[in-house]
Protein backbone atom coordinates (compact mmCIF):
# COMPACT_ATOMS: atom_id res chain seq x y z
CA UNK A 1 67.67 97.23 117.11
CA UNK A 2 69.44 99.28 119.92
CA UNK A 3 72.05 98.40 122.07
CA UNK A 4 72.39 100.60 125.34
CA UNK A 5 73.68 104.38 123.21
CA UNK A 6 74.33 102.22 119.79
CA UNK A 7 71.80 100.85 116.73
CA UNK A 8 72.93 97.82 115.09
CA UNK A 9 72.65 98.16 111.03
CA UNK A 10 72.65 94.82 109.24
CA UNK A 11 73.23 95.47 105.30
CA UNK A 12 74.53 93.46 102.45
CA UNK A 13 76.57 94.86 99.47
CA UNK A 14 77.47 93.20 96.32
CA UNK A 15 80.98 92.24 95.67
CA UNK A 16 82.15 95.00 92.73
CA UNK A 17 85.71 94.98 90.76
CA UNK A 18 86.76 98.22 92.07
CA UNK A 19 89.95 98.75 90.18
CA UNK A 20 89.37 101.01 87.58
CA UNK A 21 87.27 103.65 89.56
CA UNK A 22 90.54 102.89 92.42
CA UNK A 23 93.13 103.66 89.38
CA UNK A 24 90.58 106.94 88.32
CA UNK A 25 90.65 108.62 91.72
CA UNK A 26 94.37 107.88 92.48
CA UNK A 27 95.37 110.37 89.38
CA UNK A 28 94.00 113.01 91.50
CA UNK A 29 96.52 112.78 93.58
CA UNK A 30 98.86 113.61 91.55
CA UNK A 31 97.04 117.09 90.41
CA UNK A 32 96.55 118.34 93.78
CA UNK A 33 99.77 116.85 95.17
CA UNK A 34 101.74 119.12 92.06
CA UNK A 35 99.29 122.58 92.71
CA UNK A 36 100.15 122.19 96.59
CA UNK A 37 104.37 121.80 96.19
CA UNK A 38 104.32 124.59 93.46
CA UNK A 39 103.14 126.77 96.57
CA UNK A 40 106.24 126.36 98.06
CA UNK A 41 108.34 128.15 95.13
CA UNK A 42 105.79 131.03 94.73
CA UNK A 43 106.64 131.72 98.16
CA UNK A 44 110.43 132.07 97.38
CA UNK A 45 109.82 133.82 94.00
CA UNK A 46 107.21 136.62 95.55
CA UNK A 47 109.85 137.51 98.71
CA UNK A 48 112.23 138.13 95.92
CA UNK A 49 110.18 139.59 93.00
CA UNK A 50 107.86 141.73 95.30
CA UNK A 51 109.81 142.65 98.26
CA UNK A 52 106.83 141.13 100.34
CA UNK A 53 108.53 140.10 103.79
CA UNK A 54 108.70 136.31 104.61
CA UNK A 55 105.32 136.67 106.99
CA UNK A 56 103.47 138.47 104.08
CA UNK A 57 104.63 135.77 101.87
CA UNK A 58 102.95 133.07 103.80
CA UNK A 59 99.62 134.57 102.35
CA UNK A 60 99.97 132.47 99.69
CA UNK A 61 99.50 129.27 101.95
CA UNK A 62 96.82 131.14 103.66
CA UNK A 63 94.65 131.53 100.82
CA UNK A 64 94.63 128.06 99.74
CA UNK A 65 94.42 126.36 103.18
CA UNK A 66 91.61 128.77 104.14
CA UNK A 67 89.94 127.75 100.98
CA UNK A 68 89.71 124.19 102.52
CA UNK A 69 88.61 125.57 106.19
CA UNK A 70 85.59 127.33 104.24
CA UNK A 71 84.70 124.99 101.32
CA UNK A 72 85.32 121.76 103.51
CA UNK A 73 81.69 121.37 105.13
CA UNK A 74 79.98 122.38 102.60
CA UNK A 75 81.85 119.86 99.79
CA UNK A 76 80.83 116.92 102.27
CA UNK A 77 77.16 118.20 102.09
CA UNK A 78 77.02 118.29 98.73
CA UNK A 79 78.53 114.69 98.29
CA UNK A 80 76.35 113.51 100.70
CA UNK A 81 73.39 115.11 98.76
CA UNK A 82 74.78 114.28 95.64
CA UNK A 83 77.35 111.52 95.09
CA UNK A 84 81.21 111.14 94.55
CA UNK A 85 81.48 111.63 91.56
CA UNK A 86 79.52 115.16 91.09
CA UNK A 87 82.03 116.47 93.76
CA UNK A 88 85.14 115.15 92.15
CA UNK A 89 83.58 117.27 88.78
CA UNK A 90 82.67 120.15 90.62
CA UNK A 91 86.19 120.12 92.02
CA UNK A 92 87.80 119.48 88.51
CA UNK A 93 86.05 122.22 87.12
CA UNK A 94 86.98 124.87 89.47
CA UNK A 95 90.60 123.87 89.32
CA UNK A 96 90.85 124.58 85.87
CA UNK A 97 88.87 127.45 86.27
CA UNK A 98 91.47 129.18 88.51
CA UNK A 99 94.79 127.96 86.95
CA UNK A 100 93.14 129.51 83.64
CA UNK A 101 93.28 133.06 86.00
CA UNK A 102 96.89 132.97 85.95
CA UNK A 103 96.75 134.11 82.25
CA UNK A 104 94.95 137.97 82.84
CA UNK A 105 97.03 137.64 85.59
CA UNK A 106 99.80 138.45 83.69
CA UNK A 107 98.16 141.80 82.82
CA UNK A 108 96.60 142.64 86.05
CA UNK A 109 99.96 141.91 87.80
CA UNK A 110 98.87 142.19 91.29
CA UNK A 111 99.61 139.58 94.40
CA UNK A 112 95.66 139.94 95.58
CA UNK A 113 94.61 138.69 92.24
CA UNK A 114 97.27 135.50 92.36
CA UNK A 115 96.04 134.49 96.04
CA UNK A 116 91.91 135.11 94.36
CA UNK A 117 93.35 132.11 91.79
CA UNK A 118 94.96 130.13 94.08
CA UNK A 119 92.32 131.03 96.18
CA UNK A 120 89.76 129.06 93.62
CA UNK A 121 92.08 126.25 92.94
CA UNK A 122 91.90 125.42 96.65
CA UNK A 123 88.08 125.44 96.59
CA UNK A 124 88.25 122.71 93.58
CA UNK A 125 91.00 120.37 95.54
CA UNK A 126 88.77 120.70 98.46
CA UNK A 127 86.29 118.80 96.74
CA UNK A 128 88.94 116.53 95.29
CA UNK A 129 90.19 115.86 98.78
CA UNK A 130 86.83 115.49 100.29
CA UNK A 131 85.93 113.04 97.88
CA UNK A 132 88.92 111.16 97.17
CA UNK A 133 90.62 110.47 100.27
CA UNK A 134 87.30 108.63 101.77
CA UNK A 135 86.47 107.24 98.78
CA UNK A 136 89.62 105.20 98.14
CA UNK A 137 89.12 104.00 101.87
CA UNK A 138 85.78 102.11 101.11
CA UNK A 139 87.11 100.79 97.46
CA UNK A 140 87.96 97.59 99.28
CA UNK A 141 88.54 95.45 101.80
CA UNK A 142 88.62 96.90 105.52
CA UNK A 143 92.08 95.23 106.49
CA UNK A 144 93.80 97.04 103.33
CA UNK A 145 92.15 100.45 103.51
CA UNK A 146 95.11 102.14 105.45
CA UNK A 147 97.81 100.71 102.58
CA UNK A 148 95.47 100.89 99.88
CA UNK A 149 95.04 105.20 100.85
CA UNK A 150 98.39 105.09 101.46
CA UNK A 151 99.40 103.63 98.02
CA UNK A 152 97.29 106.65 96.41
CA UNK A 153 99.30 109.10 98.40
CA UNK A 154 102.56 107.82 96.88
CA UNK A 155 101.15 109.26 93.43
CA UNK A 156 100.39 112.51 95.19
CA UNK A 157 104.11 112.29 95.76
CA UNK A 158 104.89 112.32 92.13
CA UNK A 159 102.73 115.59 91.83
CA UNK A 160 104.96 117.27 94.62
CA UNK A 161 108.80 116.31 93.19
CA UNK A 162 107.01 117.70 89.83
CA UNK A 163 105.76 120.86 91.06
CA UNK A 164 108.74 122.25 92.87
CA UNK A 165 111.11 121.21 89.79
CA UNK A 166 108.70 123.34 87.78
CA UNK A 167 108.29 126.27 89.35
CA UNK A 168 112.09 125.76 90.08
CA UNK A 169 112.95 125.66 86.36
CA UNK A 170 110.28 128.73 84.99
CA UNK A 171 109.35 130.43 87.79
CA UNK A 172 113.19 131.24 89.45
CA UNK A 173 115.07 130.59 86.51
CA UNK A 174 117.92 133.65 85.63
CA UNK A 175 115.19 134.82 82.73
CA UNK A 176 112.16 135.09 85.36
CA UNK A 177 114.15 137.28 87.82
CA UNK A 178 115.20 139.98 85.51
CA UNK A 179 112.11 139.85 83.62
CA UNK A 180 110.11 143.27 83.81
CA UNK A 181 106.68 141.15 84.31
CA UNK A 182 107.06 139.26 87.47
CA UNK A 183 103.69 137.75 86.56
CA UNK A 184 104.57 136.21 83.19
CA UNK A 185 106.36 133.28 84.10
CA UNK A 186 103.78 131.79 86.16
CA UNK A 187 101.32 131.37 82.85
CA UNK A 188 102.84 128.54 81.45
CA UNK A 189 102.75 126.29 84.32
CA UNK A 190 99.30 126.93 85.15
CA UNK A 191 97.39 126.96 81.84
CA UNK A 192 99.30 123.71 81.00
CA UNK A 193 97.99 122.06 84.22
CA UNK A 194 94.27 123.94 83.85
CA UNK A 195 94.28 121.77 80.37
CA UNK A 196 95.13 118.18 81.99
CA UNK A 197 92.81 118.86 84.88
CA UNK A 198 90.06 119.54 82.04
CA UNK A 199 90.86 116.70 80.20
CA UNK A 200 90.66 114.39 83.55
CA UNK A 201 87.59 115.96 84.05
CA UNK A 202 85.98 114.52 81.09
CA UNK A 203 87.73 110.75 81.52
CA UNK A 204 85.37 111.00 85.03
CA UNK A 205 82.39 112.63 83.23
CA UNK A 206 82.23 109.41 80.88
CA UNK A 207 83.51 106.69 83.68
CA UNK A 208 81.39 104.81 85.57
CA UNK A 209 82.04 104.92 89.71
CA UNK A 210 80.27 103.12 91.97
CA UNK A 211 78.72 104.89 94.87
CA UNK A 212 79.09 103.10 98.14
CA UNK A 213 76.48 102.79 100.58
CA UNK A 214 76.71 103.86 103.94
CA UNK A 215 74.81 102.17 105.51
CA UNK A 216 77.17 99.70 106.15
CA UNK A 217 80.65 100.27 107.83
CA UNK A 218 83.10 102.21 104.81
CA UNK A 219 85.64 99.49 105.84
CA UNK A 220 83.84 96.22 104.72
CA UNK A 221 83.11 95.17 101.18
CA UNK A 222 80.54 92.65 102.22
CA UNK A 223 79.68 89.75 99.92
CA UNK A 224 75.87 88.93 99.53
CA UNK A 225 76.23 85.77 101.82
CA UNK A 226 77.97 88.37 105.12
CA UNK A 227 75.28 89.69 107.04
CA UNK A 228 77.52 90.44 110.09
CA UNK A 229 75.88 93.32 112.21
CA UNK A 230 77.28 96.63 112.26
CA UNK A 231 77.74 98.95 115.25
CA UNK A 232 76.63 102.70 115.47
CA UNK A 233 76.65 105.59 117.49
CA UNK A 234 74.05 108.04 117.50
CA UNK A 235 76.03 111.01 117.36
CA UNK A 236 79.21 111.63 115.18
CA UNK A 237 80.98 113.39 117.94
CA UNK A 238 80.70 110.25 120.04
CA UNK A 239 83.46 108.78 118.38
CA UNK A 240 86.82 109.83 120.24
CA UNK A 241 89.48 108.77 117.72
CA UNK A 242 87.56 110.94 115.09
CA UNK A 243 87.63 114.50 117.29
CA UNK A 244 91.48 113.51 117.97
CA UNK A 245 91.83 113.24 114.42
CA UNK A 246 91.00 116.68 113.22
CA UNK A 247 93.31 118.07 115.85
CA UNK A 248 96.03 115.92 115.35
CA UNK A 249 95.41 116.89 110.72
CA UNK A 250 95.20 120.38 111.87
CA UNK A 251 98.71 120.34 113.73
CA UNK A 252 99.98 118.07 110.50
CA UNK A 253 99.26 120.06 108.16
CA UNK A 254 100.71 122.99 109.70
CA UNK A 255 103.44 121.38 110.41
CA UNK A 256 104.28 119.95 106.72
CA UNK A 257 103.20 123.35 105.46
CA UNK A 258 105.71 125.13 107.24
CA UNK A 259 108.38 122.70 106.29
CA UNK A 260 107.79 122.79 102.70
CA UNK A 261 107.30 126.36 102.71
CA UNK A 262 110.40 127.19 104.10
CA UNK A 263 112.58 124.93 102.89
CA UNK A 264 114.18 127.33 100.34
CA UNK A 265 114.81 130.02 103.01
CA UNK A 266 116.02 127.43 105.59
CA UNK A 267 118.84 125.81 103.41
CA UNK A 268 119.52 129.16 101.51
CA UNK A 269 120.27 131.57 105.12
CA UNK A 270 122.19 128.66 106.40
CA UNK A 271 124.17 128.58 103.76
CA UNK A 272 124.08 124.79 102.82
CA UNK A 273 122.49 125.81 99.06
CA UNK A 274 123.69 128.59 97.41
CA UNK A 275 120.72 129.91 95.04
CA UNK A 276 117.08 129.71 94.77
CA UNK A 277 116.90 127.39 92.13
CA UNK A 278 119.39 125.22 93.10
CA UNK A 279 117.60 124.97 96.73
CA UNK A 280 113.97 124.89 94.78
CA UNK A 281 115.52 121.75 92.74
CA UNK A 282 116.87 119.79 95.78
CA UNK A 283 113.62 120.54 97.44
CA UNK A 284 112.07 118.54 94.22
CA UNK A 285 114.74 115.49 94.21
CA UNK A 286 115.36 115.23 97.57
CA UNK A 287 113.00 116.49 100.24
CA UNK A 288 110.11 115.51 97.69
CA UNK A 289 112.04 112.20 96.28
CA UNK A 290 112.38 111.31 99.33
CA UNK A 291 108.13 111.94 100.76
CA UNK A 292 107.05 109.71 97.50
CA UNK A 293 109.90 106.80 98.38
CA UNK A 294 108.22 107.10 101.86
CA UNK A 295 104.67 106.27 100.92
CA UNK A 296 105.79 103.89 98.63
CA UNK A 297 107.62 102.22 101.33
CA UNK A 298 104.73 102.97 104.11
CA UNK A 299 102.21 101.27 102.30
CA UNK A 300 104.68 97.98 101.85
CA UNK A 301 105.58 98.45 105.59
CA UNK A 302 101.65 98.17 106.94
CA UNK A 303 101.70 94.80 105.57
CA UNK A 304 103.81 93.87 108.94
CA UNK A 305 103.38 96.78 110.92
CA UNK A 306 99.79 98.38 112.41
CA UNK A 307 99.13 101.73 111.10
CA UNK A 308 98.82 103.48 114.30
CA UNK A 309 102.12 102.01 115.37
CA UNK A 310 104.34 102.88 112.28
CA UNK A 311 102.76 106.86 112.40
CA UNK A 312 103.19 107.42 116.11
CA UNK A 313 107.35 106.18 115.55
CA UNK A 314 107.40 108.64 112.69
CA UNK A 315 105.99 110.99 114.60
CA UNK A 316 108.61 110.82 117.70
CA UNK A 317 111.44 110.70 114.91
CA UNK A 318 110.49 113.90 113.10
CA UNK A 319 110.28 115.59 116.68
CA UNK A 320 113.98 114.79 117.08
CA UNK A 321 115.14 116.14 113.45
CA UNK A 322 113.25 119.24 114.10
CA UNK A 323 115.57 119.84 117.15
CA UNK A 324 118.52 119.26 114.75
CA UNK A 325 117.22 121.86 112.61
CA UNK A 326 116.10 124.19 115.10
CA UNK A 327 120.31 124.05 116.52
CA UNK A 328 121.29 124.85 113.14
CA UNK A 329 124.16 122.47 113.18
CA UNK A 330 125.10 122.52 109.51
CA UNK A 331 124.92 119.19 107.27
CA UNK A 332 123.70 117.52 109.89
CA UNK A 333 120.26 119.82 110.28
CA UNK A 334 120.13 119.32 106.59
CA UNK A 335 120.24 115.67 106.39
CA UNK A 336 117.56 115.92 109.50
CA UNK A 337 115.12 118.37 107.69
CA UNK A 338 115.53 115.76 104.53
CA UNK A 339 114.30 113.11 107.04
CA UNK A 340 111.42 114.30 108.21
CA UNK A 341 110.31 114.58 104.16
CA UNK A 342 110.21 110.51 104.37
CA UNK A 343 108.57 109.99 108.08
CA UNK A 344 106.26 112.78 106.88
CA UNK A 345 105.31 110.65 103.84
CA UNK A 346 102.29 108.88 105.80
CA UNK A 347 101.12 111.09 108.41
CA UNK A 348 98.47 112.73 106.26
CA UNK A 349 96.53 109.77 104.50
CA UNK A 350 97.05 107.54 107.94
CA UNK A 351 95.41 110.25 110.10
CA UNK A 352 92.83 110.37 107.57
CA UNK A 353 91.71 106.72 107.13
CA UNK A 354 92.46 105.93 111.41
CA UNK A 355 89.86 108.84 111.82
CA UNK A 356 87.02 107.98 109.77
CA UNK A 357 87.25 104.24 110.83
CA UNK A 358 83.69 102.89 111.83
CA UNK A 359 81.86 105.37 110.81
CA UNK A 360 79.36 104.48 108.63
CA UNK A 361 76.52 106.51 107.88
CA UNK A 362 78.66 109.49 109.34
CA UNK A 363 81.77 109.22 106.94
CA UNK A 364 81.33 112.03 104.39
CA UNK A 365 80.51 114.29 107.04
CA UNK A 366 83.34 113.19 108.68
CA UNK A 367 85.54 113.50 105.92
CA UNK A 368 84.43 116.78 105.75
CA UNK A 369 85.64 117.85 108.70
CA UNK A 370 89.06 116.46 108.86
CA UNK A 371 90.07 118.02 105.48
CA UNK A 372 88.62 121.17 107.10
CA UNK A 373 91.08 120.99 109.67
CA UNK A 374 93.58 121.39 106.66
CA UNK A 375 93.47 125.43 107.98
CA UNK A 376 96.54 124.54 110.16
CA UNK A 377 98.78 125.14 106.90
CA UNK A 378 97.17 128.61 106.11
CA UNK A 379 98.01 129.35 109.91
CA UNK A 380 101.52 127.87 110.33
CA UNK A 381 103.86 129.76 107.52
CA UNK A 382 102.44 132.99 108.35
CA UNK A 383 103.86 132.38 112.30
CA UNK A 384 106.93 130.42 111.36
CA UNK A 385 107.79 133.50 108.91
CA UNK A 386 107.03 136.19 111.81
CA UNK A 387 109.42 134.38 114.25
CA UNK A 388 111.69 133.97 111.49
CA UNK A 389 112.05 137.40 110.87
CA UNK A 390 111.95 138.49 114.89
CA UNK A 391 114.84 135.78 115.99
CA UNK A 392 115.84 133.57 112.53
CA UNK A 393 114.36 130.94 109.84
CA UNK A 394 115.85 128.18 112.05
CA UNK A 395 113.86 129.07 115.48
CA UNK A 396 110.67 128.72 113.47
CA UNK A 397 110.93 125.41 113.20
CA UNK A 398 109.94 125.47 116.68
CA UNK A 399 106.15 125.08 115.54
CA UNK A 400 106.46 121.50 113.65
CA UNK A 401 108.54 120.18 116.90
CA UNK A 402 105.10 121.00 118.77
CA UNK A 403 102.97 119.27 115.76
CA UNK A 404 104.68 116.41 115.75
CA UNK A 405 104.02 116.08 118.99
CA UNK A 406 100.43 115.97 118.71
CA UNK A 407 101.16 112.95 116.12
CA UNK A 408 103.02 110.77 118.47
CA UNK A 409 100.35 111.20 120.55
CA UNK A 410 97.39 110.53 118.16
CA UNK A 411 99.41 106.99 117.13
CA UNK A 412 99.93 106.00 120.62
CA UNK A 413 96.77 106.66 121.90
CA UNK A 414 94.07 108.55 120.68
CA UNK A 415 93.54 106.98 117.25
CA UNK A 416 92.06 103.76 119.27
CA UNK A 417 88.77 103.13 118.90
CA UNK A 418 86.61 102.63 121.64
């Protein structure tokens, strides 16, 4: 029946264990959270093994985030023509696919062919992300969705201490840097990670996930006896929390992006690390110790704290660190930068499951769109590097202070649904 602008769905689902397919998807955040943080040291490694300047550098970000601004629609048609599962394979596969590249790239030796690899890595986690991230929303009750997406994240976490410590250790060890083949040492990493994605790939090929319906809101797992009725819009750009949340992921992102990316160059020019590796390990242990200990601890915290709440208070706290990095004021703009690792920690998946609440039928399309506004990290490096090398690394940080921003804001007001 209709209700003035609104049809009201009444659906039952049967009750399902959900664990195992919950413990399946959650590994892939591990793979996609360790080929994102290795980004951040092939940044480093190609300023110093190619001369590129720290702008031209930023291409690296800029091919995989504008993998997710192109692949992101059409993933969520797919899944929504498809199911889950066939985009979480189609994902897996190209993954591998692209971290195999990195072996002729150690003939071809040329940055163009790198970004076409990372390039088609970023296609696959599109798919992962577009699947995943909703997915582990609806494997559930509705009053646990934002921990239960935030517990996930906290195993993406593992994936980016691992990836920096990595790249850290083979890609800017002593050997790499006077090695003739600047190309060579970023093999090893990436065909040992194209054979665990392939093997993860099978483990889903054989496993059994349930596909959820929705018809029925992605929040409630409703037992045969709950017939409660369901309210929905007609339109998916009705819903006002939803259009604030791809903004709000697009400044994010950007904003994370830029951090991580620079990290190395910030701590390295202000002289509070000495070398490359030793900054590429701290970035690892600390900055990324510290974004896993934060999800951890976010999804404990939502327990007592609402969602919204707990992000937009993050939010305001990372603006104020960013001015203590942007004044460049020693030990003190380090500790802050290391800070905004652990508020950071729950901005992504929280912004994600407050802005494809009540959705229903709309929700993969949804998804779509909010990992599509994931293109703020292929924009954000790229500008933070060009101020950088106008004025200095510090006065980029300029752009997160205006992200975080938006964040405060989306917590405070415009995640409410209306």
């Amino acid at each position: 029946m209709k209700m003035g602008n609104e049809t009201t769905t009444v659906m039952t689902a049967k009750k399902e264990n959900y664990t195992f397919p919950y413990i399946l998807v959650t590994t892939l955040y591990f793979l996609w959270g360790f080929a994102h943080s290795i980004l951040d040291v092939l940044n480093k490694h190609f300023q110093e093994a190619l001369g590129v300047s720290r702008a031209e550098s930023g291409l690296v970000q800029f091919s995989v985030y504008g993998a997710y601004f192109l692949m992101a629609i059409p993933a969520g048609i797919f899944m929504k023509r498809y199911s889950y599962k066939h985009g979480i394979l189609v994902g897996l596969l190209m993954y591998s696919f692209g971290a195999f590249l990195f072996y002729p790239a150690t003939f071809i030796q040329k940055f163009w062919f790198v970004l076409i690899a990372l390039f088609i890595i970023a296609c696959g986690l599109t798919f992962l992300e577009t699947a995943a991230n909703p997915y582990v929303t609806v494997l559930g009750d509705k009053e646990t969705a934002d921990r239960r997406i935030n517990f996930s994240q906290a195993f993406n976490s593992i994936g980016w201490i691992t990836g920096p410590y990595v790249g850290s250790m083979l890609i800017l060890s002593e050997e790499s840097r006077i090695s003739e083949n600047q190309f060579s040492s970023l093999a090893t990493p990436y065909l040992t990670i194209g054979c665990v994605v392939l093997i993860v790939a099978f483990l889903f090929y054989k496993a059994h996930l349930p596909e959820i319906s929705e018809n029925v809101d992605p929040h409630v797992a409703l037992s045969e006896e709950d017939t409660a009725p369901i309210f929905q819009k007609n339109s998916l750009w009705e819903y006002n929390h939803f259009k604030w949340a791809i903004f709000t992921q697009f400044c994010y992102v950007a904003a994370q992006t830029g951090i991580f990316s620079f990290f190395i160059n910030y701590v390295t020019e202000t002289g509070v690390v000495a070398t490359d590796q030793e900054a590429g390990i701290q970035l690892s242990l600390f900055g990324m110790g510290l974004f896993m200990i934060g999800r951890f601890f976010g999804a404990y915290l939502m327990k007592f704290v609402e969602a919204s709440r707990l992000l937009s208070l993050y939010g305001f706290v990372n603006m104020l660190c960013m001015l203590l990095v942007i004044l460049g004021l020693g030990v003190i703009s380090y500790v802050a930068l290391l800070v905004t690792f652990f508020c950071m920690s729950i901005m992504f998946p929280t912004i994600f499951s407050l802005g494809i609440k009540h959705l229903g039928v709309f929700t993969k399309q949804a998804a779509s769109y909010i990992i599509a506004a994931i293109i703020g990290g292929a924009l954000s490096p790229i500008l933070m590097g060009y101020i950088a090398d106008k004025t200095n690394m510090q006065t980029g940080f300029f752009i997160p202070l205006l992200c975080f921003g938006v964040v405060t804001y989306f917590g405070m007001v415009g995640s409410r649904y209306k």
